[in-house]
C-alpha atoms as a PDB file:
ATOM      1  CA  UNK A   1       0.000   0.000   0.000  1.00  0.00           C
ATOM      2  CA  UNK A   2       2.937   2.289   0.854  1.00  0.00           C
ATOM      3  CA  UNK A   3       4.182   2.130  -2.482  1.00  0.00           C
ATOM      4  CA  UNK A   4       0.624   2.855  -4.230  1.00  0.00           C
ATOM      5  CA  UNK A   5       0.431   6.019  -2.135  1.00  0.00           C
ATOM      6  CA  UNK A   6       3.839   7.392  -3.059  1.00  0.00           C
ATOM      7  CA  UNK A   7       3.346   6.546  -7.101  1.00  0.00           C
ATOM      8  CA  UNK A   8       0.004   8.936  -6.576  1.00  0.00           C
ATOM      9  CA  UNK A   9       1.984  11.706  -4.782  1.00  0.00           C
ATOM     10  CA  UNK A  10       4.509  12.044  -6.964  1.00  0.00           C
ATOM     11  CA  UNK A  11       2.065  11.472  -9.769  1.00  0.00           C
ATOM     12  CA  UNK A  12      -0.156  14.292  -8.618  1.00  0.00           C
ATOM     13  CA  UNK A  13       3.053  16.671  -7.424  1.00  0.00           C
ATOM     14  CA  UNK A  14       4.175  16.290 -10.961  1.00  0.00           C
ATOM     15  CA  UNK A  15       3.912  19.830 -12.773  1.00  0.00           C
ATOM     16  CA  UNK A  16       5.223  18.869 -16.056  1.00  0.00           C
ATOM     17  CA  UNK A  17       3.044  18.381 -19.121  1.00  0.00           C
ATOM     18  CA  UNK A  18       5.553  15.924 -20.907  1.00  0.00           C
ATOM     19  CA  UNK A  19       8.309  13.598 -20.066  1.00  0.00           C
ATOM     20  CA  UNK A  20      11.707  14.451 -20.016  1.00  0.00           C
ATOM     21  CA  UNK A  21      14.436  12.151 -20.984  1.00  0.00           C
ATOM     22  CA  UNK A  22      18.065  12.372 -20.462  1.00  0.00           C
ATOM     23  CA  UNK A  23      19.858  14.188 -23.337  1.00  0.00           C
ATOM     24  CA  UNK A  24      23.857  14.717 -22.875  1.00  0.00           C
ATOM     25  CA  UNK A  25      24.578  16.954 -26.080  1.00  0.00           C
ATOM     26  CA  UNK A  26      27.490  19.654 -26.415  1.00  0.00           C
ATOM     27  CA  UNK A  27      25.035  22.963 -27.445  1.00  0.00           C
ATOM     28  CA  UNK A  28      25.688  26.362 -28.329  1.00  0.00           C
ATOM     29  CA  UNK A  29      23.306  29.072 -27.483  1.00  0.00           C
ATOM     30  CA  UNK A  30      22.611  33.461 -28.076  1.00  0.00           C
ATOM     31  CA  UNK A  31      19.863  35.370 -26.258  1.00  0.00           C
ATOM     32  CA  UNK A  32      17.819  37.293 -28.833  1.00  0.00           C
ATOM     33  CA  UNK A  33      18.243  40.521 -27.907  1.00  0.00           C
ATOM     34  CA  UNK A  34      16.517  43.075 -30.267  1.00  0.00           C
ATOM     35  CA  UNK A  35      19.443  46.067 -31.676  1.00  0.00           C
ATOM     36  CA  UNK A  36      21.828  44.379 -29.801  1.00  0.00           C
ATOM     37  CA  UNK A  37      24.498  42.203 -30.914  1.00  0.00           C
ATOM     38  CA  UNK A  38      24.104  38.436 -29.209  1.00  0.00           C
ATOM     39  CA  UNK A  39      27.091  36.591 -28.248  1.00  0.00           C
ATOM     40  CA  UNK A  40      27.326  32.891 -28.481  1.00  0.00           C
ATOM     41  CA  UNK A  41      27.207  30.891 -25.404  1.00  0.00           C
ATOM     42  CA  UNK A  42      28.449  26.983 -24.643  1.00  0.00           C
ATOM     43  CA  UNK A  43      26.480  24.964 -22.360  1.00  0.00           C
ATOM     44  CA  UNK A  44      25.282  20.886 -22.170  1.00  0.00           C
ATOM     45  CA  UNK A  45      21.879  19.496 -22.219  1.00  0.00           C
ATOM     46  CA  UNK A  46      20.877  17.802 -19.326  1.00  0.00           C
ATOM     47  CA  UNK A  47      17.297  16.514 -20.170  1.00  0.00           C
ATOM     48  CA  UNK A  48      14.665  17.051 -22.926  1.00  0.00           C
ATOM     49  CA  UNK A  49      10.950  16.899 -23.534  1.00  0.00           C
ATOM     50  CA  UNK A  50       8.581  17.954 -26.866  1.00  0.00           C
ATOM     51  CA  UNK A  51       8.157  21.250 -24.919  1.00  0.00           C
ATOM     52  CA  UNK A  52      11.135  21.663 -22.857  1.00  0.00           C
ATOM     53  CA  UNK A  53      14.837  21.395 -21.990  1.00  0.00           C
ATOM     54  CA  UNK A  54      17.103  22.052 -19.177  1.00  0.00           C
ATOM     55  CA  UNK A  55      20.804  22.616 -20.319  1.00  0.00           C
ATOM     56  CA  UNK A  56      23.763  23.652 -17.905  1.00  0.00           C
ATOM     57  CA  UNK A  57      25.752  27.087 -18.489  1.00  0.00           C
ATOM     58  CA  UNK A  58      27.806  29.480 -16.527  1.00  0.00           C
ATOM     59  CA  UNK A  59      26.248  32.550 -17.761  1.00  0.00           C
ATOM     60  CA  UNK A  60      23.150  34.112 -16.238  1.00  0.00           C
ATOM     61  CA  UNK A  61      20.317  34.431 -18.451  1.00  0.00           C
ATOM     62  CA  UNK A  62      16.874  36.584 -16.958  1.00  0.00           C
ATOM     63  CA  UNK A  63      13.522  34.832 -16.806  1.00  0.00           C
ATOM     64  CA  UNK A  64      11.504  35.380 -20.352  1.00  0.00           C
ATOM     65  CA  UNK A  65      14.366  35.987 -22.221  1.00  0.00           C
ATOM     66  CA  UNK A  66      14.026  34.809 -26.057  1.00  0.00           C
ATOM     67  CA  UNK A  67      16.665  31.854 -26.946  1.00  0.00           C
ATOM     68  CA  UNK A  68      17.858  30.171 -29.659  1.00  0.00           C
ATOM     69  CA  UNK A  69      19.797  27.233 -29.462  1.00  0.00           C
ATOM     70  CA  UNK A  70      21.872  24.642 -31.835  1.00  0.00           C
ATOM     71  CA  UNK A  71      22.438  21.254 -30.377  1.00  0.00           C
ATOM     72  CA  UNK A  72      24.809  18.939 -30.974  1.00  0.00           C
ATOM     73  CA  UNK A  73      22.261  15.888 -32.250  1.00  0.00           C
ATOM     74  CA  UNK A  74      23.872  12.654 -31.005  1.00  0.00           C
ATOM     75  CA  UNK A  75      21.263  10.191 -33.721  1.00  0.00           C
ATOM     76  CA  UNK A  76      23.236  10.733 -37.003  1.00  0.00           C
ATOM     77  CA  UNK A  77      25.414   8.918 -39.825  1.00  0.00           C
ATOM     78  CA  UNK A  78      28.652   9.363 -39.194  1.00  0.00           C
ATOM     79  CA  UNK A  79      29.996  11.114 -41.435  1.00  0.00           C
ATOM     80  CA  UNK A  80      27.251  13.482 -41.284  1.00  0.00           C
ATOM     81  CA  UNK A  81      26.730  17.012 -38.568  1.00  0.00           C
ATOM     82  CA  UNK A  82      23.270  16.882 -37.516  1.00  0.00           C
ATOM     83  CA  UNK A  83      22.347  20.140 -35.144  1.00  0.00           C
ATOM     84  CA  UNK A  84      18.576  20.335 -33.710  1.00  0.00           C
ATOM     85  CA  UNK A  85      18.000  24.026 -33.586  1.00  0.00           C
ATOM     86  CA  UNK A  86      15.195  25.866 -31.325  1.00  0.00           C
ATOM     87  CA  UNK A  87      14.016  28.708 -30.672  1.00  0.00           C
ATOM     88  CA  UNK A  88      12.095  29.268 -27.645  1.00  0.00           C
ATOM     89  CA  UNK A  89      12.116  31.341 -24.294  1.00  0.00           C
ATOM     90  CA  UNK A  90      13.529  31.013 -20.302  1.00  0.00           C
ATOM     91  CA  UNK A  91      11.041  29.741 -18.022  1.00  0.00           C
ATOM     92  CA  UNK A  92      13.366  29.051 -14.813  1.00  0.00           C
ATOM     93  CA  UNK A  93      17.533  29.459 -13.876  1.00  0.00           C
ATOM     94  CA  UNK A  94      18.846  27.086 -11.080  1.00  0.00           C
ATOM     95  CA  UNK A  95      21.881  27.835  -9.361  1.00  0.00           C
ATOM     96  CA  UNK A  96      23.733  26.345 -13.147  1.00  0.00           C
ATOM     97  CA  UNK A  97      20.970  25.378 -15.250  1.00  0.00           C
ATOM     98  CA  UNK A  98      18.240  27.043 -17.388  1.00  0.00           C
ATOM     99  CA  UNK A  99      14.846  25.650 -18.587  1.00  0.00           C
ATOM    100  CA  UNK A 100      13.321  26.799 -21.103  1.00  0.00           C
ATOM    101  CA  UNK A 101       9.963  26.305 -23.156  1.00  0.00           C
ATOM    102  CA  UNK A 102      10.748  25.593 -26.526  1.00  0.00           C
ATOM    103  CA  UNK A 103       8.414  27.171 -29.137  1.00  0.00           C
ATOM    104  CA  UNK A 104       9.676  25.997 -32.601  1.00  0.00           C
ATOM    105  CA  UNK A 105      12.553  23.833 -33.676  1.00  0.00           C
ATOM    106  CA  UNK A 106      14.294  22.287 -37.046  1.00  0.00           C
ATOM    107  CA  UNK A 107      17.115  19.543 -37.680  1.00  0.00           C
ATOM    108  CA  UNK A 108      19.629  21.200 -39.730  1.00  0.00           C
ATOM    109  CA  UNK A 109      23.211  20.573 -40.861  1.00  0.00           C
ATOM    110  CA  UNK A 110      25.688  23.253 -40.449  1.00  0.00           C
ATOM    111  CA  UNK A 111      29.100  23.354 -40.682  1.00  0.00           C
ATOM    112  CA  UNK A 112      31.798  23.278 -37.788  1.00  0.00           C
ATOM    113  CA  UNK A 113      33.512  26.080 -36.418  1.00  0.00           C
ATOM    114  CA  UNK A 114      37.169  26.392 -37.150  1.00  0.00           C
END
C-alpha cells in the first residue's frame, strides 16, 4: 500500500506536461536581444521533452528571455553534422541550469567552427 500512495503523490506533485528524458549533447546558445548584438554561449543538455529542456551554463540568463539554441544531435550517420535548432524562451535558472519552453525547432546541418 505504501508504495501505491507514493506513485500517486509524486504522480499528482508532478507539474510537467511531458516527459523528459536524459539528453547529454554539447550545445551552443545566443539570447535574442533586439538592436543588440548576441554573443554565443556553450552549455550541455541535461534533459529534454517535446516542450522543454534544461541545459547547464555558466552565464546568467533573466527569466523570459528569447533563446535560440543549436544542439549537438547525437542520432546521425557518421559522417554526417546533424544540429537540432530551437528557438524558444527562459522559463526558470537554477543555481547552473536554465529551462526553457521551446516554441519551434528544425534539424539542420551546419558546418563546424574552425
Amino acid at each position: 500500500m505504501a508504495n501505491s500512495a507514493q506513485l500517486l503523490e509524486s504522480i499528482s506533485t508532478e507539474r510537467r506536461a511531458s516527459t523528459r528524458y536524459p539528453l547529454d549533447a554539447g550545445l551552443e546558445y545566443r539570447v535574442l536581444t533586439p538592436g543588440q548584438d548576441s554573443w554565443i554561449h556553450n552549455g550541455r543538455t541535461l534533459n529534454m521533452s517535446r516542450s522543454g529542456l534544461l541545459f547547464e551554463t555558466e552565464e546568467s540568463l533573466d527569466s523570459g528571455s528569447p533563446i535560440e539554441l543549436w544542439i549537438d544531435w547525437p542520432a546521425r550517420p557518421p559522417d554526417v553534422e546533424r544540429w537540432l535548432r530551437i528557438w524558444g524562451w527562459v522559463v526558470r535558472r537554477g543555481e547552473r541550469s536554465v529551462a526553457i519552453a521551446i516554441r519551434q525547432y528544425s534539424f539542420e546541418q551546419r558546418r563546424k567552427r574552425s
